[in-house]
C-alpha atoms as a PDB file:
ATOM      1  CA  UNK A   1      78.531 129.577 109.932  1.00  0.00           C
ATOM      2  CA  UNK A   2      77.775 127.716 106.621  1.00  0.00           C
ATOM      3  CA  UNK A   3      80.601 124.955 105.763  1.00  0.00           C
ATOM      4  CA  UNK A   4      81.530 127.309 102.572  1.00  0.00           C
ATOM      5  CA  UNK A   5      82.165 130.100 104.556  1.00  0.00           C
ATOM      6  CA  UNK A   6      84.418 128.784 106.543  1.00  0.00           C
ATOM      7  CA  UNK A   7      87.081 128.309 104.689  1.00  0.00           C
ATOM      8  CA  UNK A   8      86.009 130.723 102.242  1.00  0.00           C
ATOM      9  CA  UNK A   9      89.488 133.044 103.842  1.00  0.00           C
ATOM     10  CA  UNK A  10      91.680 130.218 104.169  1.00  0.00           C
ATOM     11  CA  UNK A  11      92.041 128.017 101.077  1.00  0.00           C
ATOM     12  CA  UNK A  12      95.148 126.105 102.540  1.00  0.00           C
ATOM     13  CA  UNK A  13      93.539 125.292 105.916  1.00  0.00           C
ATOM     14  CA  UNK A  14      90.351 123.695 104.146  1.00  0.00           C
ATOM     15  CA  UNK A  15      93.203 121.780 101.888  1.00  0.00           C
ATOM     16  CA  UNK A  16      95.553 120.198 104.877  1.00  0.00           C
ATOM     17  CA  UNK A  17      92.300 119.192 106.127  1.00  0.00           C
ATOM     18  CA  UNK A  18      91.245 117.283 103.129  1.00  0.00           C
ATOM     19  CA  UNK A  19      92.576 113.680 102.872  1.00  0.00           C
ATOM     20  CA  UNK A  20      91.795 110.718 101.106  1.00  0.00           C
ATOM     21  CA  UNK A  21      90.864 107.955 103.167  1.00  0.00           C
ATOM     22  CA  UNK A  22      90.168 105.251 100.688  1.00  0.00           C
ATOM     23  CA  UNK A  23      88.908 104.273  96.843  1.00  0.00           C
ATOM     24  CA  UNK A  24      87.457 101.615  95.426  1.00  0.00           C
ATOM     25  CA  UNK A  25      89.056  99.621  92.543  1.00  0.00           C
ATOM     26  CA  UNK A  26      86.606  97.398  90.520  1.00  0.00           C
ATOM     27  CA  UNK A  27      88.165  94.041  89.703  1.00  0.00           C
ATOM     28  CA  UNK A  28      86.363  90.846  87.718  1.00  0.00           C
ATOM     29  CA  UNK A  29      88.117  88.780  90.713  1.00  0.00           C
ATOM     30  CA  UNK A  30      88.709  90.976  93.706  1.00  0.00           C
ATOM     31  CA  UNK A  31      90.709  88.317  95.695  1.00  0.00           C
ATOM     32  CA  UNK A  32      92.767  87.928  92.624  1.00  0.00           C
ATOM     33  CA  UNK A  33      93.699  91.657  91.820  1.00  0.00           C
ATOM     34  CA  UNK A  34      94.037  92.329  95.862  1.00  0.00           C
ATOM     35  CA  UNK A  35      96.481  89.408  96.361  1.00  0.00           C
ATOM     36  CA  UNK A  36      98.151  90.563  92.863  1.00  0.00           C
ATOM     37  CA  UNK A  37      98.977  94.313  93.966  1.00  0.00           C
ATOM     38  CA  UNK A  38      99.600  93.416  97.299  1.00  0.00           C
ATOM     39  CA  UNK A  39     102.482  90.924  96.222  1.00  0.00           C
ATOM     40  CA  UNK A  40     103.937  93.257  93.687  1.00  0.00           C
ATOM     41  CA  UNK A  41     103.346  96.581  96.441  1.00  0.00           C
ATOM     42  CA  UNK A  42     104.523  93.975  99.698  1.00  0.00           C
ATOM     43  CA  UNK A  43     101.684  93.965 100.997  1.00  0.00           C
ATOM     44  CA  UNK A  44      99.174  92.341 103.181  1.00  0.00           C
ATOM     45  CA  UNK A  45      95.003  92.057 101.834  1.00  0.00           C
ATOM     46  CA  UNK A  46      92.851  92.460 104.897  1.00  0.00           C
ATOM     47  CA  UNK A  47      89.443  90.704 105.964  1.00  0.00           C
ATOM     48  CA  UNK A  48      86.526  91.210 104.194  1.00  0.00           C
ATOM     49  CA  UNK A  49      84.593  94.185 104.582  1.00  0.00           C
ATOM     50  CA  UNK A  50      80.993  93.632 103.480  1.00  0.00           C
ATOM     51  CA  UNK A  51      81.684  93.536  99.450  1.00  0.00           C
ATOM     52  CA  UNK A  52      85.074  94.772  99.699  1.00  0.00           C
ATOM     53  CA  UNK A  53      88.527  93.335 100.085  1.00  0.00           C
ATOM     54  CA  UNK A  54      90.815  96.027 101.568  1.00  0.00           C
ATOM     55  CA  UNK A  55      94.546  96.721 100.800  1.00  0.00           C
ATOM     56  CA  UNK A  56      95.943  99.076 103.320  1.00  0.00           C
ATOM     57  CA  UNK A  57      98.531 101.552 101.837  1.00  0.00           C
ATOM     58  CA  UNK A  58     101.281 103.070 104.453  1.00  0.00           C
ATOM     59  CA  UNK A  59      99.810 107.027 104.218  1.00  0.00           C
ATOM     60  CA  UNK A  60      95.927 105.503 105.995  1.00  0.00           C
ATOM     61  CA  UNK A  61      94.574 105.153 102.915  1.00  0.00           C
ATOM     62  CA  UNK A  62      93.073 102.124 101.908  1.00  0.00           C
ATOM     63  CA  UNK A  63      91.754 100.489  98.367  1.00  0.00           C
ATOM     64  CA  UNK A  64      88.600  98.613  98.374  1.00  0.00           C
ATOM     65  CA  UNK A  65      88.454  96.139  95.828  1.00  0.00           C
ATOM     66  CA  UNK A  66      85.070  95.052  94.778  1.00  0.00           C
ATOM     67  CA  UNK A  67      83.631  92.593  92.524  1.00  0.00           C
ATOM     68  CA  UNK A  68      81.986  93.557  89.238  1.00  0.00           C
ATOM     69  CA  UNK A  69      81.489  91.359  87.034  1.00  0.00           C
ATOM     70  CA  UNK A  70      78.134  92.885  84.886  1.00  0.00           C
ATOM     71  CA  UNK A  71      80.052  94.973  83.249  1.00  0.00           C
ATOM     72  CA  UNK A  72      83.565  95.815  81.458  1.00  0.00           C
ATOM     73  CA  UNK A  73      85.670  97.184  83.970  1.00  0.00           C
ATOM     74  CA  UNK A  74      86.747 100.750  83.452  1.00  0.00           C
ATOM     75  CA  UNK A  75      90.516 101.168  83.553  1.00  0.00           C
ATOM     76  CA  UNK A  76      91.685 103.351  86.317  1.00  0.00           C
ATOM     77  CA  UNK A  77      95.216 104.720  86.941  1.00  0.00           C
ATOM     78  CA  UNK A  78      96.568 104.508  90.391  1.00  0.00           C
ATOM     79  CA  UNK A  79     100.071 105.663  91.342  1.00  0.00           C
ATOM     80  CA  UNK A  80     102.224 104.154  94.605  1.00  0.00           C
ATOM     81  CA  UNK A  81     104.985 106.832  95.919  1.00  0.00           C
ATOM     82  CA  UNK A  82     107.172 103.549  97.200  1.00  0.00           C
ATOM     83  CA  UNK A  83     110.734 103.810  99.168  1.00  0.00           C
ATOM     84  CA  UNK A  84     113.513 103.527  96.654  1.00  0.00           C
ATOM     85  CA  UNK A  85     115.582 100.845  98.829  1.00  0.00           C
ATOM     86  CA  UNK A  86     112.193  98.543  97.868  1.00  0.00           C
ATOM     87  CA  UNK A  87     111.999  99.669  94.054  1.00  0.00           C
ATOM     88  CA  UNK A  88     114.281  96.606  92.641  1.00  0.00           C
ATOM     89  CA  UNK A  89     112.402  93.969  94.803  1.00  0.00           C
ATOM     90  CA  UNK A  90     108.749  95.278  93.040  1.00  0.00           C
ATOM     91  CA  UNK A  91     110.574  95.021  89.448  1.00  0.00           C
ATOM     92  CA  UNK A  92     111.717  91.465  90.155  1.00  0.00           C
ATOM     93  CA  UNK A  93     108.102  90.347  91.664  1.00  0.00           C
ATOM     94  CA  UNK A  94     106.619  91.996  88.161  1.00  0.00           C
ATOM     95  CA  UNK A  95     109.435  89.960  86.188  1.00  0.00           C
ATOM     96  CA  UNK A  96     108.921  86.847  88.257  1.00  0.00           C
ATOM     97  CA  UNK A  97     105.537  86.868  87.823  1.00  0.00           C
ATOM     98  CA  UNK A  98     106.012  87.625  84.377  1.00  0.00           C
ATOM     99  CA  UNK A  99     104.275  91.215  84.073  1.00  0.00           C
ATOM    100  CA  UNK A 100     105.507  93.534  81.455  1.00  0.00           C
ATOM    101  CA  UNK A 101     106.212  96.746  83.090  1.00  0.00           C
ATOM    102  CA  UNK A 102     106.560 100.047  81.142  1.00  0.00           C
ATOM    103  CA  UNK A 103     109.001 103.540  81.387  1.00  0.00           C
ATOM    104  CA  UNK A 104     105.838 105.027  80.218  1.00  0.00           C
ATOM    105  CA  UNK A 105     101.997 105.999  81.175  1.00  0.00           C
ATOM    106  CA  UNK A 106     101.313 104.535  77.571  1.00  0.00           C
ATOM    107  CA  UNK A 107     103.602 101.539  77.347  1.00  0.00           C
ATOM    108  CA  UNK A 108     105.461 102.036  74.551  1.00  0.00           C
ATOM    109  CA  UNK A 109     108.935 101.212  76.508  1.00  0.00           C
ATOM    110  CA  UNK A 110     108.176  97.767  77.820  1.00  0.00           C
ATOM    111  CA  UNK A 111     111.112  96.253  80.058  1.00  0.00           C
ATOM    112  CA  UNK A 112     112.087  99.807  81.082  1.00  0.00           C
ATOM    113  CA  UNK A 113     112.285 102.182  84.007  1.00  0.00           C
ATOM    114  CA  UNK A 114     111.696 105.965  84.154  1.00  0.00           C
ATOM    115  CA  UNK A 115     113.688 108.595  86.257  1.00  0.00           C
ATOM    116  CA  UNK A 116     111.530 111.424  86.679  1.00  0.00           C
ATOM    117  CA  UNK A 117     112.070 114.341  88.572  1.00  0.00           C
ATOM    118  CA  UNK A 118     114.949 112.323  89.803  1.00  0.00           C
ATOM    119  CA  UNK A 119     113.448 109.118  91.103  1.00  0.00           C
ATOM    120  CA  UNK A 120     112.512 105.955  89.360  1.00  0.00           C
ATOM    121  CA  UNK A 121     109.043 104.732  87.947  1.00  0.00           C
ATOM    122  CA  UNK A 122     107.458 102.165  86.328  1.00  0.00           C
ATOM    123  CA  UNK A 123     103.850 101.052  84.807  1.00  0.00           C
ATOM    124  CA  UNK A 124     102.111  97.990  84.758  1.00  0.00           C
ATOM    125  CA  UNK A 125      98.654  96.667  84.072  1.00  0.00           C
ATOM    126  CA  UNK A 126      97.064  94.500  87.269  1.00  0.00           C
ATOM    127  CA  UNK A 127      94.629  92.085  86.245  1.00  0.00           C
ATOM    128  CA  UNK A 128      91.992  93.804  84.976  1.00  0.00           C
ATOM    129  CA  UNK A 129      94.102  96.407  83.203  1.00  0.00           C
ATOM    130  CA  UNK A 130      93.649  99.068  85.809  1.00  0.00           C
ATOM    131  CA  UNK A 131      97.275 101.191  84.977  1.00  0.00           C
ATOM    132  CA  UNK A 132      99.586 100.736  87.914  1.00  0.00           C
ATOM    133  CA  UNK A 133     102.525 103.163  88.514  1.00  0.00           C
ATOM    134  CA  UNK A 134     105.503 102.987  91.254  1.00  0.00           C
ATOM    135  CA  UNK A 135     107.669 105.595  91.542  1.00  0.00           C
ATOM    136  CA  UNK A 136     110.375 106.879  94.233  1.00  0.00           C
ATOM    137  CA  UNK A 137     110.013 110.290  94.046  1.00  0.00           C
ATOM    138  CA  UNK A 138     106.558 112.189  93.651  1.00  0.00           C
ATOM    139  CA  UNK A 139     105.840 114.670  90.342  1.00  0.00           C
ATOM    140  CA  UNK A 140     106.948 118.106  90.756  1.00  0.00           C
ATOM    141  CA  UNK A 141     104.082 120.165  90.036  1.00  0.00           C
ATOM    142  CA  UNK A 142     104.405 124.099  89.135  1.00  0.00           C
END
């Protein structure tokens, strides 16, 4: 039977099927925008794989940064669901390392947290101005 018709009856089992295994995040410096996330996020940067330099996120997912450097880099937004009992530590490694962070996708409230659908949040630019968010608690969608 042909892939579409498959799961033509059964939206939902073609969707808990579906997961992202990783992305790839352009960086000027990809050694430099790995170690940066991976400090703020507590995180190790792995080996090497061919052009990238891998980041491994808890959920099996991992981002591939990889050098670009013949062109502006696009900015990107990539969000981090993160445990709450870790949320202060990532606002003191921004603050440390002095990083403005942001209570808003646009950062207009610099130096500020959000609470959304009852967590906590925050924005930040990484190195090459990709838009960073952490937050405790994931969007409710309708």
């Amino acid at each position: 039977m042909p892939y579409d018709q498959q799961y033509s009856h059964a939206p939902e089992a073609a969707t808990a099927a579906v997961q992202l295994n990783h992305t790839v995040i352009h960086a000027t410096d990809r050694h430099r925008s790995a170690e940066f996330l991976a400090a703020v996020l507590e995180l190790e940067v792995g080996a090497p794989f061919g052009p990238f330099l891998p980041v491994d996120l808890g959920n099996g997912v991992t981002l591939d940064y990889y050098e670009k450097r013949d062109e502006p880099i696009q900015s990107q937004h990539y969000a981090f669901l993160v445990p709450d009992a870790r949320f202060d530590a990532m606002i003191a490694r921004l603050e440390a390392a002095g990083v403005t962070y942001y209570a808003d996708p646009g950062h207009t409230e610099p130096g500020r947290t959000n609470s959304l659908f009852g967590g906590r949040g925050a924005y930040f630019d990484d190195p090459d101005g990709h838009n960073m968010e952490i937050m405790t608690w994931p969007y409710v969608r309708p």
